[in-house]
Protein backbone atom coordinates (compact mmCIF):
# COMPACT_ATOMS: atom_id res chain seq x y z
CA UNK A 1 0.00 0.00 0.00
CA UNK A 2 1.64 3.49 -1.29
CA UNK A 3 0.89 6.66 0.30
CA UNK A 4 -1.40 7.80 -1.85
CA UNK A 5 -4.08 4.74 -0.86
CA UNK A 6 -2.90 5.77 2.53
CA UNK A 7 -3.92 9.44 2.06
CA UNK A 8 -7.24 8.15 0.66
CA UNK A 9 -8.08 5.96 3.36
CA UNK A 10 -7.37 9.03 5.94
CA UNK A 11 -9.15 11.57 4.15
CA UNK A 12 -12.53 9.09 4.04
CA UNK A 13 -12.15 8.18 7.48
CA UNK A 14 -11.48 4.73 7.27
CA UNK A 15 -8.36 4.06 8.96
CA UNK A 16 -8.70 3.37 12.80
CA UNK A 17 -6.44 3.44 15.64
CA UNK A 18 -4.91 -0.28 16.23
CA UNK A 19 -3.18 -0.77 19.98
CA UNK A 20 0.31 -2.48 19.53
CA UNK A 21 1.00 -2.83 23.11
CA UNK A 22 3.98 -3.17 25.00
CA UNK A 23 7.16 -5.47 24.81
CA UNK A 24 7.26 -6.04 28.74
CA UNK A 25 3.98 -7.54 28.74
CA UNK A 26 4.51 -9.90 25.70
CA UNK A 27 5.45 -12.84 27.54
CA UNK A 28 2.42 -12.37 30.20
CA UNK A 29 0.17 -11.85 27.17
CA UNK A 30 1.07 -15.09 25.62
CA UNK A 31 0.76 -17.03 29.04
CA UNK A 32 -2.80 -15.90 29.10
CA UNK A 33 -3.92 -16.72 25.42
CA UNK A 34 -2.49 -20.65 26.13
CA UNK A 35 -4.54 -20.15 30.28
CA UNK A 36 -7.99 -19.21 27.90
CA UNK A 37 -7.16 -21.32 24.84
CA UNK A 38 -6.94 -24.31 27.38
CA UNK A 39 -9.72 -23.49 29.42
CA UNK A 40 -11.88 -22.95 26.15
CA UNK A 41 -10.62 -26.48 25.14
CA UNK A 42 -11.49 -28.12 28.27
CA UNK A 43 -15.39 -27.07 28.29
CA UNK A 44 -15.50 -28.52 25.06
CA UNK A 45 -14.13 -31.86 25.34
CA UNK A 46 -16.41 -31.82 28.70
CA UNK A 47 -19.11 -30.79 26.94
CA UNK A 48 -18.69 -33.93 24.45
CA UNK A 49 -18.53 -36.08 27.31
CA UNK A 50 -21.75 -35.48 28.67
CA UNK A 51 -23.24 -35.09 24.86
CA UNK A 52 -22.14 -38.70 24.53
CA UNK A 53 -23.93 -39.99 27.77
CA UNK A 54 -27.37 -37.91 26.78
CA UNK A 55 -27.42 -39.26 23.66
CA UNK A 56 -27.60 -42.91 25.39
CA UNK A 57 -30.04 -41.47 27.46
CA UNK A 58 -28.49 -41.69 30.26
CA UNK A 59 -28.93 -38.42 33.20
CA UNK A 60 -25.58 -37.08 34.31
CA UNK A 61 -26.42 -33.27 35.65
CA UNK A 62 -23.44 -32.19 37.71
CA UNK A 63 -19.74 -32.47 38.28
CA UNK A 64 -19.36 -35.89 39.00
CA UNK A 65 -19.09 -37.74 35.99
CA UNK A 66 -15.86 -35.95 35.50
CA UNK A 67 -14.74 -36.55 39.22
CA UNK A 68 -12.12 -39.82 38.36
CA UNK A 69 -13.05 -41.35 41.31
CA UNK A 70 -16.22 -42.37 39.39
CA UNK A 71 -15.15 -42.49 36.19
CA UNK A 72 -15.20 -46.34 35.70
CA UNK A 73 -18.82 -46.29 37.29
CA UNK A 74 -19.72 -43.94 35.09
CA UNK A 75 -18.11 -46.45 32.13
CA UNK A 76 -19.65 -49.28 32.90
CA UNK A 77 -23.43 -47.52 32.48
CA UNK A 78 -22.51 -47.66 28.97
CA UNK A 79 -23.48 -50.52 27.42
CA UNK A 80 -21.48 -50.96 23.66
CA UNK A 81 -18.39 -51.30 23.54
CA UNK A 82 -17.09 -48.55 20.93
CA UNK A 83 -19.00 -45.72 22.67
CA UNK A 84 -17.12 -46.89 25.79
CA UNK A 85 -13.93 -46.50 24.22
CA UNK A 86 -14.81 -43.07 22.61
CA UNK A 87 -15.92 -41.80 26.36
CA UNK A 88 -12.58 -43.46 27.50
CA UNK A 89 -10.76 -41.58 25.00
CA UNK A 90 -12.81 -38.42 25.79
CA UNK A 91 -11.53 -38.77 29.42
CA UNK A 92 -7.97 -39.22 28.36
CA UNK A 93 -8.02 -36.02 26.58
CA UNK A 94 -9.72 -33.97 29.17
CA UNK A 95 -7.03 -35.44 31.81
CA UNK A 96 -4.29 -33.71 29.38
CA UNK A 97 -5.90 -30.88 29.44
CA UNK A 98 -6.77 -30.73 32.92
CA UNK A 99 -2.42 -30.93 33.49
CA UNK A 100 -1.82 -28.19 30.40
CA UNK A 101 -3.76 -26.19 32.35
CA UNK A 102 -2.73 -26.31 35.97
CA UNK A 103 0.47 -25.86 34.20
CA UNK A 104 -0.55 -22.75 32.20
CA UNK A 105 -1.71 -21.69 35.40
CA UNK A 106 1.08 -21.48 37.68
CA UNK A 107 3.12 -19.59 34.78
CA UNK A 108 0.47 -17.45 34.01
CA UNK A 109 0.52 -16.18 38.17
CA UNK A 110 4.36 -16.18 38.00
CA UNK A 111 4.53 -13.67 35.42
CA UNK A 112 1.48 -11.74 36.96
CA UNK A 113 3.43 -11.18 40.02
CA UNK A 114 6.50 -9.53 38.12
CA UNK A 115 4.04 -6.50 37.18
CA UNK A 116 2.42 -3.94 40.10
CA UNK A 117 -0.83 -3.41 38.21
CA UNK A 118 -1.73 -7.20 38.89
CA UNK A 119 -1.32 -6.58 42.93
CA UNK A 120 -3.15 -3.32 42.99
CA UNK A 121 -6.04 -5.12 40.47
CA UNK A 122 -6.37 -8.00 43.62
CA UNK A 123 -7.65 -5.13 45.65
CA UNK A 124 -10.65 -4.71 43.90
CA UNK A 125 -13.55 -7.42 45.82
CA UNK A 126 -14.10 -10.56 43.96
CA UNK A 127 -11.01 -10.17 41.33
CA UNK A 128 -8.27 -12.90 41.91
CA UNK A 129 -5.51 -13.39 40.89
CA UNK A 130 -6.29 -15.28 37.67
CA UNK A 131 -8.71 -12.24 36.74
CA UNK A 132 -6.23 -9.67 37.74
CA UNK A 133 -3.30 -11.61 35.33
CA UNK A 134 -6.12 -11.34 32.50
CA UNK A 135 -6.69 -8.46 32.78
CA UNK A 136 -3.50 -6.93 32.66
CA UNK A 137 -2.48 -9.00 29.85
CA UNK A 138 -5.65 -7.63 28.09
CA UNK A 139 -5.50 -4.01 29.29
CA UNK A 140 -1.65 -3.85 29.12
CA UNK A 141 -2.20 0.08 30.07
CA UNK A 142 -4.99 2.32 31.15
CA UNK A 143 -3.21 4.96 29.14
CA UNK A 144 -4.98 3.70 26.36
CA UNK A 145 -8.59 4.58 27.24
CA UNK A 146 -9.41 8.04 27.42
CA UNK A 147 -12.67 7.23 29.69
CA UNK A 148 -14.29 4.74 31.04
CA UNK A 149 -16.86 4.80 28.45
CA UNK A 150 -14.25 3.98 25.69
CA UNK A 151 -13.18 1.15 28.11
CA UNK A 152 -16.78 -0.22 28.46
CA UNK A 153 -17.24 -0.22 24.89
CA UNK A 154 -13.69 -1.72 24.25
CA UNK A 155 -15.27 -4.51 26.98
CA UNK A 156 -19.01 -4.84 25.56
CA UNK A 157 -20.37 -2.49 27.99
CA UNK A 158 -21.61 0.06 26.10
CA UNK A 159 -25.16 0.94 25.47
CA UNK A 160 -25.90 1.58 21.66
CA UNK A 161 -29.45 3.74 20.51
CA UNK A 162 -31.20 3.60 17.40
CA UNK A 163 -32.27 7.12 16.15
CA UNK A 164 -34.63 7.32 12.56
CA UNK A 165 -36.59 10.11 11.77
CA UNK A 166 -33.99 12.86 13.49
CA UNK A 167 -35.93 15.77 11.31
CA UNK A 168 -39.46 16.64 10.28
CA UNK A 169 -41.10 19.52 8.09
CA UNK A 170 -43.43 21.11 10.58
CA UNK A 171 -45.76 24.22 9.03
CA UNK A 172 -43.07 24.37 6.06
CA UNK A 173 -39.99 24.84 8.00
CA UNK A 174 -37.55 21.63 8.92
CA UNK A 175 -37.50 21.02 12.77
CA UNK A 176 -35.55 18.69 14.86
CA UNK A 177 -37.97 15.39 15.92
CA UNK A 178 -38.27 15.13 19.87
CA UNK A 179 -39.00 11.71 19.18
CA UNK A 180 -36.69 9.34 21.67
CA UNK A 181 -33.65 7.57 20.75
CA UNK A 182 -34.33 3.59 21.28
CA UNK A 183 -31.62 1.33 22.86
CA UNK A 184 -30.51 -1.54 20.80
CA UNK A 185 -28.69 -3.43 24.18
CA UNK A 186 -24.84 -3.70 23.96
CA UNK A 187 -22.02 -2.68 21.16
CA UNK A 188 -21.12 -5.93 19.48
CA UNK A 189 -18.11 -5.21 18.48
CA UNK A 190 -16.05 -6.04 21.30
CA UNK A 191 -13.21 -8.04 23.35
CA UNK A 192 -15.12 -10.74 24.49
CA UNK A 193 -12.50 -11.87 27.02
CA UNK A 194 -12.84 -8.46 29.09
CA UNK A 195 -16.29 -8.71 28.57
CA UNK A 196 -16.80 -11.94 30.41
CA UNK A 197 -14.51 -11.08 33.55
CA UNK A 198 -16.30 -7.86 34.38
CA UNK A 199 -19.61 -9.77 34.04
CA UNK A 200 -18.60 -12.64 35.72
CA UNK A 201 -16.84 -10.55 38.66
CA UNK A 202 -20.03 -8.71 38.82
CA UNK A 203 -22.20 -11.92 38.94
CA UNK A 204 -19.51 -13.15 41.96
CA UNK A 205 -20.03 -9.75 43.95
CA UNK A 206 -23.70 -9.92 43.81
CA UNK A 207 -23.19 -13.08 45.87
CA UNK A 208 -20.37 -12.03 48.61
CA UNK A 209 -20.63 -9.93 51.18
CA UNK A 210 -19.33 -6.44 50.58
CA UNK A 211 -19.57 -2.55 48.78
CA UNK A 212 -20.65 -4.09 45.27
CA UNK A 213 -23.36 -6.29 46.71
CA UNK A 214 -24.38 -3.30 48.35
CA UNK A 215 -24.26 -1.30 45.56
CA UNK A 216 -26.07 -4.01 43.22
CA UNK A 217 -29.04 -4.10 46.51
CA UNK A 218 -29.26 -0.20 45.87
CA UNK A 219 -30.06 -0.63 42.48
CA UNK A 220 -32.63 -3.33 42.99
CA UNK A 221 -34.20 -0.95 46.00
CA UNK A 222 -34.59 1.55 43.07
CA UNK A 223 -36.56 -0.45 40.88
CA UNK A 224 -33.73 -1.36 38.31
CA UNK A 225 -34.37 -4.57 36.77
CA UNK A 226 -31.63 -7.45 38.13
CA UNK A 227 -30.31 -7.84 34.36
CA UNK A 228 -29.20 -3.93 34.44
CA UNK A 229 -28.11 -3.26 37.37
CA UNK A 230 -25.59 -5.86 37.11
CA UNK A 231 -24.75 -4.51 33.96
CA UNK A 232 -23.94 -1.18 35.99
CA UNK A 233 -22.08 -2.70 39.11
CA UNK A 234 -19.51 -4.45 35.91
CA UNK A 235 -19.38 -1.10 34.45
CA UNK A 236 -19.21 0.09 37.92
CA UNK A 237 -15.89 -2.37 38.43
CA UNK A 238 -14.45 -2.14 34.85
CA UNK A 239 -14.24 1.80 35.77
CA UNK A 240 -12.41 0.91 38.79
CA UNK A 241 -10.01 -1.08 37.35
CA UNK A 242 -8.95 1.74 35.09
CA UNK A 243 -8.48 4.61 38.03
CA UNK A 244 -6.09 2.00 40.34
């Protein structure tokens, strides 16, 4: 690309800002693509597991059937002897993953604890340390983000209206419609990694004792629906995270 397509592309307003990061975080970024990648693989191949014993028709709600303590109980309720050894194969692979993980796991913290911004981050109620390495590995800076509202859009926070009709002719002469903008939920375009911490840190401090549960009983005591005011307490906590 020359720098006339270049010139082009900035005069139509089609080139965007892209985030390169920072060298000193490389490693800790890495660390936590492998920590999701794994986890990601995991609820699949469990996922397949109990797929295979529904399809036999056989009832295995919970943990257990994962637990290898039961797992050759849990073998024997299957009566052919192919879809046995699938299952058994199933188990082997979760069992690798399960040890990738752990693994993944204690490097991921290791690195975490070589940056400040992880420490500071386990301040905050109901983020641990796995959250806190994420998130600095996704964050990298809060330099980044002018506001918090880029930051909850950046996360899947932000609220996105519809607006049609914006003008009307009214006795000849062109007036602005007072007609109200209509919310279409959350941006989709998003990082769906931050997105699920802050909402799963918010479910987590609706459930522990402390200033965000709270803050999320306020809401309710208001009349806010459950659904949004969680949605505020994680845009309550992903605004937190970028003022420590």
């Amino acid at each position: 690309m020359d720098a006339r397509k270049l010139s082009e592309l900035l005069r139509a307003g089609l080139l965007r800002p892209v985030y390169h990061g920072e060298n000193g975080l490389r490693t800790l970024r890495e660390l936590a693509r492998s920590y999701s990648t794994l986890s990601k693989d995991m609820t699949r191949v469990m996922n397949r597991l109990k797929a295979l014993y529904r399809g036999l028709g056989i009832s295995c709600g919970g943990i257990q059937v994962y637990d290898p303590r039961y797992r050759e109980q849990w073998l024997e309720k299957i009566p052919e002897a192919g879809v046995r050894r699938r299952a058994e194969l199933f188990y082997g692979h979760l069992d690798g993953l399960h040890a990738l993980r752990q693994q993944a796991r204690r490097e991921l913290l290791s690195e975490s604890r070589r940056h400040k911004a992880s420490k500071k981050l386990r301040e905050i109620p109901c983020i641990g340390p796995i959250r806190a390495a994420l998130l600095v590995a996704l964050m990298q800076t809060p330099h980044r983000f002018r506001s918090k509202r880029q930051l909850w859009n950046y996360s899947g926070l932000g609220v996105t209206t519809r607006d049609s009709a914006q003008y009307r002719y009214v006795r000849g002469q062109l007036q602005r419609s007072k007609k109200p903008q209509q919310l279409r939920g959350l941006n989709q375009n998003h990082n769906h990694q931050m997105k699920e911490i802050f909402k799963s840190t918010a479910t987590s401090a609706t459930r522990c004792a402390g200033p965000f549960q709270d803050f999320y009983a306020r809401l309710l005591a208001k009349g806010m629906e459950p659904d949004m005011a969680q949605l505020t307490l994680a845009r309550k906590i992903a605004a937190i995270t970028l003022t420590i």
